[in-house]
C-alpha atoms as a PDB file:
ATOM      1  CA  UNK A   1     -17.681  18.140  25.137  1.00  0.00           C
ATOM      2  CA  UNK A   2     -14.343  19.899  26.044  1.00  0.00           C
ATOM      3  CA  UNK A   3     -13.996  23.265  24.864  1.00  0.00           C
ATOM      4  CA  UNK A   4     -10.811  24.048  22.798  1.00  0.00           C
ATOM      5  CA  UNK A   5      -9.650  26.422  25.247  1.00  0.00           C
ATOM      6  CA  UNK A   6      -9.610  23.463  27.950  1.00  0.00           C
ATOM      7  CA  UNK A   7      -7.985  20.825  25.908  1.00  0.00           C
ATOM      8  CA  UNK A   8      -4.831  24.086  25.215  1.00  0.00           C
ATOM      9  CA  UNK A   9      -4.681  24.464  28.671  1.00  0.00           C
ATOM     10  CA  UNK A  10      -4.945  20.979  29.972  1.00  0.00           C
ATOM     11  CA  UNK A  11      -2.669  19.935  27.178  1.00  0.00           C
ATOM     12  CA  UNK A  12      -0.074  23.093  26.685  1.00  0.00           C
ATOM     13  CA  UNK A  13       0.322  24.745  29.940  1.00  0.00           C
ATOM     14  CA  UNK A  14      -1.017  22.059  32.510  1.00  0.00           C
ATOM     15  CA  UNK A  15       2.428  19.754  32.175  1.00  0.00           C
ATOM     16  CA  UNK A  16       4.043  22.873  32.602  1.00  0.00           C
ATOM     17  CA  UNK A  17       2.613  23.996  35.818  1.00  0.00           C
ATOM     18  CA  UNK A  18       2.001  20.507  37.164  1.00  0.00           C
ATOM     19  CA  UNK A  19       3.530  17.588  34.966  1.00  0.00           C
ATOM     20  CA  UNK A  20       0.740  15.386  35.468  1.00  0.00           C
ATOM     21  CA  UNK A  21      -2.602  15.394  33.522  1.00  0.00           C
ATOM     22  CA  UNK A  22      -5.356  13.215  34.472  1.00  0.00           C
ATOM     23  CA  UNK A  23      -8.378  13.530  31.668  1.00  0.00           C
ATOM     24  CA  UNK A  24     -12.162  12.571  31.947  1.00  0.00           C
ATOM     25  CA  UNK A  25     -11.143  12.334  36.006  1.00  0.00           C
ATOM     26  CA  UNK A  26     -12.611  13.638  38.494  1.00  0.00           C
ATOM     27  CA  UNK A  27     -10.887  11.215  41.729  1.00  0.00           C
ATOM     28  CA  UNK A  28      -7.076  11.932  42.542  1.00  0.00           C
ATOM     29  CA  UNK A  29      -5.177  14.498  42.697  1.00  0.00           C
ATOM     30  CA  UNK A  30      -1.116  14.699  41.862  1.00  0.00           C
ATOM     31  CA  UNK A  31      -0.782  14.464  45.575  1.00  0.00           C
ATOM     32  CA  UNK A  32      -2.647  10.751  45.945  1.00  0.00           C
ATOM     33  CA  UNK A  33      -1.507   9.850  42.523  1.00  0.00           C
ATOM     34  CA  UNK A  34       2.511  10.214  42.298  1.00  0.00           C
ATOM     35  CA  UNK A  35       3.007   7.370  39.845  1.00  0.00           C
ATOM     36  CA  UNK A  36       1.018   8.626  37.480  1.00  0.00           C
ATOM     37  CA  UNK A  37       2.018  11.471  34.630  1.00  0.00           C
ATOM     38  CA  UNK A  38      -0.932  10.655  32.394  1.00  0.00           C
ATOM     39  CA  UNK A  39      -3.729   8.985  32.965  1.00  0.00           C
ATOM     40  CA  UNK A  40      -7.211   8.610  31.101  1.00  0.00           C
ATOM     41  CA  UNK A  41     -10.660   8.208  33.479  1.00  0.00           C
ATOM     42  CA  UNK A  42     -14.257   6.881  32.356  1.00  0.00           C
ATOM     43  CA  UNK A  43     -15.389   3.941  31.000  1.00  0.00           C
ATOM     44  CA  UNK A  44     -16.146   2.941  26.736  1.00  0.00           C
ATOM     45  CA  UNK A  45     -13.261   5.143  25.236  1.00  0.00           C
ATOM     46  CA  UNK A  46      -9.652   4.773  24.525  1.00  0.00           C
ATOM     47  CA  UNK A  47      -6.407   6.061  23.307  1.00  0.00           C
ATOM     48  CA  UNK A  48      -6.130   6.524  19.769  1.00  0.00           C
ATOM     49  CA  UNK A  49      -2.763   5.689  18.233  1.00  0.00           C
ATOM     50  CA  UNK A  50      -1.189   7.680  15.449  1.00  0.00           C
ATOM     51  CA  UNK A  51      -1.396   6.364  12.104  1.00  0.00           C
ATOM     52  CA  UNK A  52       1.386   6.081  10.330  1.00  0.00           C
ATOM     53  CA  UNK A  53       2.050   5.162   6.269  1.00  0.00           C
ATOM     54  CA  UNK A  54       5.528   4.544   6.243  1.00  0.00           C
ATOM     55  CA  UNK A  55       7.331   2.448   9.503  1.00  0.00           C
ATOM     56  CA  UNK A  56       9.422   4.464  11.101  1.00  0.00           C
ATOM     57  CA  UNK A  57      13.637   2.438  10.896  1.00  0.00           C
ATOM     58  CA  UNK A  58      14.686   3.500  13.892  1.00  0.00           C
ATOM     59  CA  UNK A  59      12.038   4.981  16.207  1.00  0.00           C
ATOM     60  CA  UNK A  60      12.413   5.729  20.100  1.00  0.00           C
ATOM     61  CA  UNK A  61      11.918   2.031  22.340  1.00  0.00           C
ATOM     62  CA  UNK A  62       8.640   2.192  23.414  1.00  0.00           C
ATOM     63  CA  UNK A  63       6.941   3.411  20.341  1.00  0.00           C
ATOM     64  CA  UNK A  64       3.697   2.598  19.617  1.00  0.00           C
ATOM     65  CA  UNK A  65       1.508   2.810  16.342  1.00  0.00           C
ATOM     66  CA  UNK A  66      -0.865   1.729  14.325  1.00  0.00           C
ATOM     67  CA  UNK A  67       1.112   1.046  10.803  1.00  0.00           C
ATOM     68  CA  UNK A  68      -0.583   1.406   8.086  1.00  0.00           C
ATOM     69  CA  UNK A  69       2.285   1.434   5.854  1.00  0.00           C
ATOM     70  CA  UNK A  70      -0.161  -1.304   3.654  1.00  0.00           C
ATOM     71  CA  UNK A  71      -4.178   0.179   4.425  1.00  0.00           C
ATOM     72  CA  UNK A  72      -5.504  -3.601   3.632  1.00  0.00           C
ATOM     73  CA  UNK A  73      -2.276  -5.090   5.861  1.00  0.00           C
ATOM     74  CA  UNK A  74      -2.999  -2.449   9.073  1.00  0.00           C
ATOM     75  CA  UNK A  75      -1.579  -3.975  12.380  1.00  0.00           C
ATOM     76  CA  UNK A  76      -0.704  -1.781  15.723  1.00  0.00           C
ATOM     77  CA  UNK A  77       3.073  -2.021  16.651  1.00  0.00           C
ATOM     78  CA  UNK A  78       5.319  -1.570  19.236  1.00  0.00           C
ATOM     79  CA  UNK A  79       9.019  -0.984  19.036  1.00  0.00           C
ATOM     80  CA  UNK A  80      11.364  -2.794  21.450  1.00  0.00           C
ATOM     81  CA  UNK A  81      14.572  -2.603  19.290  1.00  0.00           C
ATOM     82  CA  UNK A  82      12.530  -4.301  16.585  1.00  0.00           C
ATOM     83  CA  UNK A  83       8.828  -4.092  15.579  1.00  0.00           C
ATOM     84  CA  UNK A  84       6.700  -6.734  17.816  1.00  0.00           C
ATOM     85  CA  UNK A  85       3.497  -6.974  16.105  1.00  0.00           C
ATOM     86  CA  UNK A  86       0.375  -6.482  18.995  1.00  0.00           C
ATOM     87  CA  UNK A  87      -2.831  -7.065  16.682  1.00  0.00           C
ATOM     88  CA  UNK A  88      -1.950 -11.186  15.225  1.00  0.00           C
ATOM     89  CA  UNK A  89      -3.908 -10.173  12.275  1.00  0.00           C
ATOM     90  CA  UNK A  90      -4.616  -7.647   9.431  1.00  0.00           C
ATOM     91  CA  UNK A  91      -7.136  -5.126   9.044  1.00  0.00           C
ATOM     92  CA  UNK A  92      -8.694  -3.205   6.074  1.00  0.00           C
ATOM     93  CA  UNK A  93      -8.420   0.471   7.466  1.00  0.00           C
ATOM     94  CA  UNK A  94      -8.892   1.769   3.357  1.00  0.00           C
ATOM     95  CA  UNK A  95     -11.611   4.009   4.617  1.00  0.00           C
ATOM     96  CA  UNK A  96     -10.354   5.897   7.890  1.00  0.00           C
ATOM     97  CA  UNK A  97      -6.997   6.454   6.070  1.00  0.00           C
ATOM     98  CA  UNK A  98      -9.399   8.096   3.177  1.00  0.00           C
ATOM     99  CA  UNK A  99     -10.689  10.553   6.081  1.00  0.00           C
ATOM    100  CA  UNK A 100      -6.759  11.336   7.604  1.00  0.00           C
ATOM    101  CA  UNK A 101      -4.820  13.979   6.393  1.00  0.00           C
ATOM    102  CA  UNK A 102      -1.749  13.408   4.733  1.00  0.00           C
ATOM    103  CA  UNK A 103       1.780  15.418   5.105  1.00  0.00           C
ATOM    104  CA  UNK A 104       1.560  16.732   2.076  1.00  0.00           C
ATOM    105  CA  UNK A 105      -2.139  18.292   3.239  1.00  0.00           C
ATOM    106  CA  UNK A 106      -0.552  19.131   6.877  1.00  0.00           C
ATOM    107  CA  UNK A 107       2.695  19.588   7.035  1.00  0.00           C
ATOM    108  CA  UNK A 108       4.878  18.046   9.529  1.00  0.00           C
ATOM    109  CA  UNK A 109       7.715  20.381  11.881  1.00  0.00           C
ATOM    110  CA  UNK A 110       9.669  17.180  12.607  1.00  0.00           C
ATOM    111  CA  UNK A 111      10.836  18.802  15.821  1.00  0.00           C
ATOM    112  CA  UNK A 112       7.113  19.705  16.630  1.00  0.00           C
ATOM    113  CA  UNK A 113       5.930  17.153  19.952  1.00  0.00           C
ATOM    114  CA  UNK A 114       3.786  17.618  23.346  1.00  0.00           C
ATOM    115  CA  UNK A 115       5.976  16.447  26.085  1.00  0.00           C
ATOM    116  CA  UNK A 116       4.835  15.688  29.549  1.00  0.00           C
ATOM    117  CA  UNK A 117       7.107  15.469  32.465  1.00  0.00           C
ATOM    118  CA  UNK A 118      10.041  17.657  31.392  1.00  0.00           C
ATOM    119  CA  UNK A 119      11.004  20.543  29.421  1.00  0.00           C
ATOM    120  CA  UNK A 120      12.581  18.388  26.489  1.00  0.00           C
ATOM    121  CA  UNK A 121      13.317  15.011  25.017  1.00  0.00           C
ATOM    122  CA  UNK A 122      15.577  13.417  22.338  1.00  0.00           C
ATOM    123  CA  UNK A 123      12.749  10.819  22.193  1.00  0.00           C
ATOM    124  CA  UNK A 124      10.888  11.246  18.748  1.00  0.00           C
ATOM    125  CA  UNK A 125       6.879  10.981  18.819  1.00  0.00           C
ATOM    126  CA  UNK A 126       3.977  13.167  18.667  1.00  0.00           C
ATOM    127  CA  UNK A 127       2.898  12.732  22.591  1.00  0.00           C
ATOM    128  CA  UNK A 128       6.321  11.859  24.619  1.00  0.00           C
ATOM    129  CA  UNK A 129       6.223  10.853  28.060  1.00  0.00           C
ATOM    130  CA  UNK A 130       9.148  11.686  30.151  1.00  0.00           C
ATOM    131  CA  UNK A 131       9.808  10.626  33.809  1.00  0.00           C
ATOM    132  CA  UNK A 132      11.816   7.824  35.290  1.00  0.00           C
ATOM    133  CA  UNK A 133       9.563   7.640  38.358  1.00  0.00           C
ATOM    134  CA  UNK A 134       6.270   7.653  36.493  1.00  0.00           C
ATOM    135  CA  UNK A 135       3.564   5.784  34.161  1.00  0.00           C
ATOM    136  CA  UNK A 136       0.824   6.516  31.836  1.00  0.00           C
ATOM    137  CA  UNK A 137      -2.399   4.802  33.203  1.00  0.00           C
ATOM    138  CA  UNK A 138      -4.592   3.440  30.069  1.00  0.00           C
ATOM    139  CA  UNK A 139      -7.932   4.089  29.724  1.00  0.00           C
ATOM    140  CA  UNK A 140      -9.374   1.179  31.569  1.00  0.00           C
ATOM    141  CA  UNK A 141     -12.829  -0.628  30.716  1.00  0.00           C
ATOM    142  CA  UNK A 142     -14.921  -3.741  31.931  1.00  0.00           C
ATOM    143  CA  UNK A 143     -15.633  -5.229  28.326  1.00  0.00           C
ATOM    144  CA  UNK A 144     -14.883  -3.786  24.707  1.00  0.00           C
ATOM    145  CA  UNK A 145     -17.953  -5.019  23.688  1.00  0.00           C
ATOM    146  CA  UNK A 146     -19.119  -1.582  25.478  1.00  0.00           C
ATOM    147  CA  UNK A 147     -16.986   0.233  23.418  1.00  0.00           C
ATOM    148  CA  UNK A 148     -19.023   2.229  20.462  1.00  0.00           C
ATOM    149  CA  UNK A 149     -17.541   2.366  17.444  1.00  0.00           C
ATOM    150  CA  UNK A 150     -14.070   1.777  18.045  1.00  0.00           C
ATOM    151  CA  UNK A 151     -11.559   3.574  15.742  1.00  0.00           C
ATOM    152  CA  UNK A 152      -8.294   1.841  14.327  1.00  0.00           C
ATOM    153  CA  UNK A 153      -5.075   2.238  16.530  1.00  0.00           C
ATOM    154  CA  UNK A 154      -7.239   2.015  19.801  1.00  0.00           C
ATOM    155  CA  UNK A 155      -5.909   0.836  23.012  1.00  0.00           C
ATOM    156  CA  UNK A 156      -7.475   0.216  26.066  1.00  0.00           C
ATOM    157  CA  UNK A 157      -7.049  -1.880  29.727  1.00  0.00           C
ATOM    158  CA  UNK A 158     -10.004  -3.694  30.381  1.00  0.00           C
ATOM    159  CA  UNK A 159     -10.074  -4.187  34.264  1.00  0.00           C
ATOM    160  CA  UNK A 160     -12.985  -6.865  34.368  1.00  0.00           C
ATOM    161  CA  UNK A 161     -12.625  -9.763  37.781  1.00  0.00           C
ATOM    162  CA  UNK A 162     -10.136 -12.412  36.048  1.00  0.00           C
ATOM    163  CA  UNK A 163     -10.160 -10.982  32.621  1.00  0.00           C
ATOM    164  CA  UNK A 164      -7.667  -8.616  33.568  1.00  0.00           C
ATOM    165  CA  UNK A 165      -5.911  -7.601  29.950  1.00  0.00           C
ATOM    166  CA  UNK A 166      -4.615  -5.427  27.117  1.00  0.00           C
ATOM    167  CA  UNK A 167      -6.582  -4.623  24.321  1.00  0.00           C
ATOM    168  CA  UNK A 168      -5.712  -3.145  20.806  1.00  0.00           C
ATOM    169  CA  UNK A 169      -8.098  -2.588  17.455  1.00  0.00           C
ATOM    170  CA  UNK A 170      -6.618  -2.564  14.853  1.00  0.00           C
ATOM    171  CA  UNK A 171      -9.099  -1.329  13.023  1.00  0.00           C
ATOM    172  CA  UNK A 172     -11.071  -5.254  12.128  1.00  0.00           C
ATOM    173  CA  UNK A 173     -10.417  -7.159  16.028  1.00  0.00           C
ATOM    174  CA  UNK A 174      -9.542  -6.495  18.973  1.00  0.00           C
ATOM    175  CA  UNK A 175      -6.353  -8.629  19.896  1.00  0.00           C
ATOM    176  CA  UNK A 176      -5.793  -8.823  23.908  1.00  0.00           C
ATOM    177  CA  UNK A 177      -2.679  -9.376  25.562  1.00  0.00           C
ATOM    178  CA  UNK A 178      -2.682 -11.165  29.281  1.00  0.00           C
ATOM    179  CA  UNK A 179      -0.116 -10.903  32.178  1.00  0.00           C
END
């Protein structure tokens, strides 16, 4: 388990002093690895995406999300000057929404956001990723069958011999996107 004090520093000061962040890794270093900003090692977990109740209008290209803008209707998103829908299907996410917090329980500093690779950004998100030179590696996996438990909003790369593929849960199936 990482202790609080690690995530701060890995998260808070680490893109500061380094602008790369490579978690649950032990291989690489920024040195081997200049492509990379963020990238996620270790096998049977994934990126969680935020869950949002009302669709952002006009969010930042690239934006991805899990809306849940109708809990029985959930789907995860990605914005490319419109909303492209990456799940294919619904999901009833009635319970984990029951367990998030709401803004009126937490409230939101809109210009509150971790950035990685610069000092600023006019993109709006929660986690923004800034470089023109470098990527975000996913968490990769063989198989999501391995996966326990998966939560809604999760996205993975599963790097299995000719099954080579995106995958997103949207909180009910996996959907998986192919080259």
């Amino acid at each position: 388990m990482i202790k609080p004090i690690t995530l701060f520093f890995t998260i808070c000061i680490g893109p500061l002093l380094f602008s790369q962040i490579i978690i649950g890794g032990t291989t690489g270093t920024a040195a081997d690895k200049t492509s990379v900003l963020l990238e996620f090692e270790g096998q049977n977990k994934g990126i969680i995406l935020p869950y949002t109740r009302t669709l952002p209008t006009s969010p930042t290209e690239g934006t991805l999300l899990l809306d849940a803008s109708v809990a029985a209707e959930a789907r995860v998103r990605y914005y490319n000057g419109s909303w492209i829908d990456l799940s294919g299907q619904n999901a009833d996410i009635t319970s984990s929404l029951s367990i998030q917090p709401t803004s009126s329980q937490v409230p939101e500093n809109a210009d509150t956001k971790s950035i990685i690779g610069s000092d600023t950004s006019a993109a709006d998100g929660v986690l923004v990723l800034e470089s023109q030179t470098k990527a975000m590696v996913l968490p990769s996996v063989e198989s999501t069958d391995t996966i326990p438990n998966p939560s809604p909003g999760m996205i993975v790369y599963i790097n299995k011999s000719g099954a080579k593929r995106l995958a997103v849960f949207n909180g009910s199936k996996w959907s998986y996107w192919m080259p």
